[in-house]
N, C-alpha and C. Protein backbone atom coordinates (compact mmCIF):
# COMPACT_ATOMS: atom_id res chain seq x y z
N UNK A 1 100.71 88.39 50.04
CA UNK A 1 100.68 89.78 50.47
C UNK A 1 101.55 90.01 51.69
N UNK A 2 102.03 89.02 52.37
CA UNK A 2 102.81 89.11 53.83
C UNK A 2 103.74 89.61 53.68
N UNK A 3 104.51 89.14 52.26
CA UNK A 3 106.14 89.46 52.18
C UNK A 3 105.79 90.77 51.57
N UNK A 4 104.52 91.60 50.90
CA UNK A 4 104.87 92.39 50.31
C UNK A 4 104.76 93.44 51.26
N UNK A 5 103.58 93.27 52.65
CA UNK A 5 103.78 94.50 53.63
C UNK A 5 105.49 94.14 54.62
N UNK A 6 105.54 92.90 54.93
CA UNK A 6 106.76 92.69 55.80
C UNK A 6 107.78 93.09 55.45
N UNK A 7 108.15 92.81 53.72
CA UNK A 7 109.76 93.41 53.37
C UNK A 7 109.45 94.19 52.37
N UNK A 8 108.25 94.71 51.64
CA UNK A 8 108.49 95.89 50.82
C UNK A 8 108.52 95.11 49.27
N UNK A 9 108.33 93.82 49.12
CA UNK A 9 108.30 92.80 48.12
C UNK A 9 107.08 92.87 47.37
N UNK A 10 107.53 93.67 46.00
CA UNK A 10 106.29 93.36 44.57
C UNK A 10 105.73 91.86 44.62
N UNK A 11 104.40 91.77 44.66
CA UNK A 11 103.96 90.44 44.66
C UNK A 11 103.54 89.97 43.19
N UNK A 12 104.01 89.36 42.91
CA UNK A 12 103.59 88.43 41.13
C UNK A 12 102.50 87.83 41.08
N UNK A 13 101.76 87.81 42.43
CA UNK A 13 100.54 86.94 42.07
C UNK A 13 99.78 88.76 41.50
N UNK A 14 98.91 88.12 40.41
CA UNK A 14 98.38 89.02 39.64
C UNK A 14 97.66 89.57 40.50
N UNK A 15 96.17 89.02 40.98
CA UNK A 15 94.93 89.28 41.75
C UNK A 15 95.35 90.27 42.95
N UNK A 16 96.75 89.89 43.60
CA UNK A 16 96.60 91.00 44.65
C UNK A 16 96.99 92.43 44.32
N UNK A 17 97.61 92.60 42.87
CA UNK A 17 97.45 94.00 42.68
C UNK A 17 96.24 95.01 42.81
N UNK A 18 95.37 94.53 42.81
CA UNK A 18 94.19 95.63 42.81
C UNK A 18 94.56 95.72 44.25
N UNK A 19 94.98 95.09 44.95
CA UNK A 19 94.90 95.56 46.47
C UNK A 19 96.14 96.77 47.13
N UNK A 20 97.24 95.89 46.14
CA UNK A 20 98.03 97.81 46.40
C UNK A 20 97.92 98.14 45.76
N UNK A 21 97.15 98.39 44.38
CA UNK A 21 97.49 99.71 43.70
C UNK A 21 97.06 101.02 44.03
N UNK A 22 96.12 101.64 44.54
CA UNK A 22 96.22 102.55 45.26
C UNK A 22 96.83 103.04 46.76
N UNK A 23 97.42 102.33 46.76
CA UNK A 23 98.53 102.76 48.34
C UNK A 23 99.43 103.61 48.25
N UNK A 24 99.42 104.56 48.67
CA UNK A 24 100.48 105.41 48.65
C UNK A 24 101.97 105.13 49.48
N UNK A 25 102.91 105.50 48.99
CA UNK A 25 104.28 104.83 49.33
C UNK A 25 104.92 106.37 50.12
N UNK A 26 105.53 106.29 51.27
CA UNK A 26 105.80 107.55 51.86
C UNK A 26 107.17 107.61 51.50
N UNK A 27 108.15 106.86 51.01
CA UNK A 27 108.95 106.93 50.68
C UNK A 27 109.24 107.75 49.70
N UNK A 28 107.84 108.17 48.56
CA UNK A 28 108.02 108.70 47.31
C UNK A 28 107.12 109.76 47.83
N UNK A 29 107.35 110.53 48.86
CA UNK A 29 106.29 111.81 49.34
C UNK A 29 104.92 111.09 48.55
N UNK A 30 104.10 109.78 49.14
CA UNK A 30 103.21 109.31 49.33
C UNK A 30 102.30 108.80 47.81
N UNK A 31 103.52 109.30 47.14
CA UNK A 31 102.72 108.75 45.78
C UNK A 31 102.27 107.49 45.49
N UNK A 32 101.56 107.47 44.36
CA UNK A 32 101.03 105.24 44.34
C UNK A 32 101.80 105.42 43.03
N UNK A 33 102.90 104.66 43.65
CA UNK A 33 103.80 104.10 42.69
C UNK A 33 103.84 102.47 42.07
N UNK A 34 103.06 102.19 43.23
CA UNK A 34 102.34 100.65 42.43
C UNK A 34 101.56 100.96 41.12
N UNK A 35 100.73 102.13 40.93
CA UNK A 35 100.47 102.33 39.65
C UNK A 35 100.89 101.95 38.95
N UNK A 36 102.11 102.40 38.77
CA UNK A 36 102.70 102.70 37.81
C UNK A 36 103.33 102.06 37.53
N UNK A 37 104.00 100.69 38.59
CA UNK A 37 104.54 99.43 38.43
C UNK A 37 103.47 98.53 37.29
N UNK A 38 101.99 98.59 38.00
CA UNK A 38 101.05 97.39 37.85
C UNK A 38 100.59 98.05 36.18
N UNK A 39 100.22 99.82 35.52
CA UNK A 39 100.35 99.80 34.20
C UNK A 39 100.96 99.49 33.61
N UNK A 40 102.82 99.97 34.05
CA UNK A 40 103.50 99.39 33.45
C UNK A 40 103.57 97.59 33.00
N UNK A 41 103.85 96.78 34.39
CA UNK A 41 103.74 95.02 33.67
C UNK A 41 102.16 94.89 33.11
N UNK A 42 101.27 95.49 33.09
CA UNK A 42 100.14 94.90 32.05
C UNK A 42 100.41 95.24 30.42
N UNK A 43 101.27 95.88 30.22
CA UNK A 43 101.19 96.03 28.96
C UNK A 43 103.02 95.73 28.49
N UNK A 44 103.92 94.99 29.07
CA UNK A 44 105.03 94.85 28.66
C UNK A 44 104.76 93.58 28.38
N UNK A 45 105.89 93.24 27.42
CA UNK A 45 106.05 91.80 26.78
C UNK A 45 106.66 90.82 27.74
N UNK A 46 105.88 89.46 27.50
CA UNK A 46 106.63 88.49 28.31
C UNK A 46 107.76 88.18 27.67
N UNK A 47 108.67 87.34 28.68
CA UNK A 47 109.91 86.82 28.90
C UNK A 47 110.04 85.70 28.31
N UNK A 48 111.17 85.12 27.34
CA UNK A 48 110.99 83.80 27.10
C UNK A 48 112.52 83.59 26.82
N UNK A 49 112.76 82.50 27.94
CA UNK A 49 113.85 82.40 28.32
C UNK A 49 114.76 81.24 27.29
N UNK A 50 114.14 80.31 26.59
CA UNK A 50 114.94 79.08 25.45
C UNK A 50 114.75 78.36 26.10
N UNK A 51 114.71 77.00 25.10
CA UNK A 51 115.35 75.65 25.71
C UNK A 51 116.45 75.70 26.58
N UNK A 52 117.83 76.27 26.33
CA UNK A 52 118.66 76.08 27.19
C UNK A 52 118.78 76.88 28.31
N UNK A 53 117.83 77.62 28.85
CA UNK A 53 117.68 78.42 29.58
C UNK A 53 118.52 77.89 31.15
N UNK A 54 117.85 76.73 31.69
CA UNK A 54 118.57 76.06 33.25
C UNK A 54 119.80 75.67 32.94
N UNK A 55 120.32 74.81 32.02
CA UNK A 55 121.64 74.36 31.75
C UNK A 55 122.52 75.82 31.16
N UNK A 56 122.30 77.07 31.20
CA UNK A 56 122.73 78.49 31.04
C UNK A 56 123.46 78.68 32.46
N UNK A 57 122.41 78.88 32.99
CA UNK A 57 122.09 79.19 34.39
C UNK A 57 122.72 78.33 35.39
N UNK A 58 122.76 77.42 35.31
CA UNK A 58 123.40 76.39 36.51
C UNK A 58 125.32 76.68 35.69
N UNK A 59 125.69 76.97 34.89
CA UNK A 59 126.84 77.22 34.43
C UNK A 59 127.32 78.18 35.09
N UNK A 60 126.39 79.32 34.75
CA UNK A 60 126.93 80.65 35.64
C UNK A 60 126.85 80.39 37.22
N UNK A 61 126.12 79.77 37.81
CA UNK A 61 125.91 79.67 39.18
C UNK A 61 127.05 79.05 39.67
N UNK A 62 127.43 78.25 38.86
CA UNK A 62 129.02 76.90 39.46
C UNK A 62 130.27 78.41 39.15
N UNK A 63 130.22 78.81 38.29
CA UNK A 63 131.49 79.52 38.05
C UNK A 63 131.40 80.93 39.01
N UNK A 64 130.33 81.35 39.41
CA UNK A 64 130.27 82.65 40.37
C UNK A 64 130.48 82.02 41.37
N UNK A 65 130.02 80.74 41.82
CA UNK A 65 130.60 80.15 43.03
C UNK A 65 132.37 80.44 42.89
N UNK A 66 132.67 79.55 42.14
CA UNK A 66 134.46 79.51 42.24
C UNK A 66 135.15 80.61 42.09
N UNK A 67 134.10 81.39 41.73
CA UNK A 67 134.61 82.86 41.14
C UNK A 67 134.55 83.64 42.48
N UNK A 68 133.51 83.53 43.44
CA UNK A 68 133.46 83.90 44.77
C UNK A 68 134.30 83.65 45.97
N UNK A 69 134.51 82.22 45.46
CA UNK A 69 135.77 81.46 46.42
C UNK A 69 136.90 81.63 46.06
N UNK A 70 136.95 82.35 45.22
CA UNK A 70 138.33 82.92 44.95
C UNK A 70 139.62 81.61 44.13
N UNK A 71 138.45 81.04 43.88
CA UNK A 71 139.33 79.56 42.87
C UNK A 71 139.61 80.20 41.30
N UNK A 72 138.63 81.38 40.89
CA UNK A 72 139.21 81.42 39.29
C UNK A 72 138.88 83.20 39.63
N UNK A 73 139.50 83.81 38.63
CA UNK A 73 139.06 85.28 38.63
C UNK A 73 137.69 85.38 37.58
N UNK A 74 137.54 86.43 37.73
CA UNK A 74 136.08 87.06 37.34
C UNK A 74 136.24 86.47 35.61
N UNK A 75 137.79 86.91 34.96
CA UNK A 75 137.55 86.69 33.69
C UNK A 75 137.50 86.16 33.37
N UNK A 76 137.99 85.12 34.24
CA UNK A 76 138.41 83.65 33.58
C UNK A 76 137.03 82.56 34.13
N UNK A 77 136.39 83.10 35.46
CA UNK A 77 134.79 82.69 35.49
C UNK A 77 133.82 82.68 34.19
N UNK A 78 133.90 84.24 33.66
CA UNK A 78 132.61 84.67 32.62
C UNK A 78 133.39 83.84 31.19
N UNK A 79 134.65 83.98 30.94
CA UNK A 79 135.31 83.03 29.71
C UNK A 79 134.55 81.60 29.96
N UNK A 80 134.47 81.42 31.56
CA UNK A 80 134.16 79.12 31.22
C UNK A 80 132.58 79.84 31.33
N UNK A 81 131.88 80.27 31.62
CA UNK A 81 130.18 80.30 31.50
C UNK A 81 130.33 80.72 30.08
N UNK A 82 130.54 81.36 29.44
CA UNK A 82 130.17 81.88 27.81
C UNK A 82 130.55 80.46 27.16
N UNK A 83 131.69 79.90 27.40
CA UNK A 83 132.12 78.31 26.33
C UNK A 83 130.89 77.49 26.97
N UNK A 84 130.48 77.60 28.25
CA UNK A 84 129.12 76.00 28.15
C UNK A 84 128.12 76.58 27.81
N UNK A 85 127.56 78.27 27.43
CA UNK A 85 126.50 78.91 26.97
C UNK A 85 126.89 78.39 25.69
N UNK A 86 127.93 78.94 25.09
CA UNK A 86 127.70 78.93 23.49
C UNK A 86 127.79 77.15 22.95
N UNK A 87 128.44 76.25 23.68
CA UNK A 87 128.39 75.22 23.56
C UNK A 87 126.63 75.17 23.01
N UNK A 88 126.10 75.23 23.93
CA UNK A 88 124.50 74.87 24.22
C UNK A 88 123.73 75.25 23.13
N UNK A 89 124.57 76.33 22.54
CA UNK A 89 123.22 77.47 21.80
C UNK A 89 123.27 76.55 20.96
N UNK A 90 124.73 76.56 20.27
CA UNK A 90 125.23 75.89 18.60
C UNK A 90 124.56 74.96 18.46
């Protein structure tokens, strides 16, 4: 709950929603917009990310690096992450 009064951070632990959901947010002329967060994720579908889900992910992370450092351009970053994604899927 610290990070969620300190920086404004949705908390994932389930149990402490009952504790903001009625708080009003002054940002939204005081509405409880946690409502409407916490109806909404009780009834959306979970996430399911694959087997290759981390070896996806650590691909894109190396190439936005070099892609950041200015070692490859953007297109030629997302071209080498899609060849070790699709590598993976096949």
């Amino acid at each position: 709950m610290y990070n969620w009064v300190k920086y404004d951070k949705f908390p994932t632990y389930t149990p402490a929603w009952d504790i903001i959901y009625d708080i009003p947010d002054p940002f939204f002329g005081n509405q409880k917009v946690n409502k409407v967060w916490i109806d909404e994720l009780e009834v959306a579908p979970g996430m399911t990310y694959g087997p290759n889900w981390s070896e996806i992910d650590s691909a894109f992370q190396e190439v936005a690096a070099d892609m950041l450092s200015g070692k490859i351009s953007v297109s030629n970053a997302l071209a080498k992450a899609k060849k070790v994604a699709e590598s993976l899927i096949r």
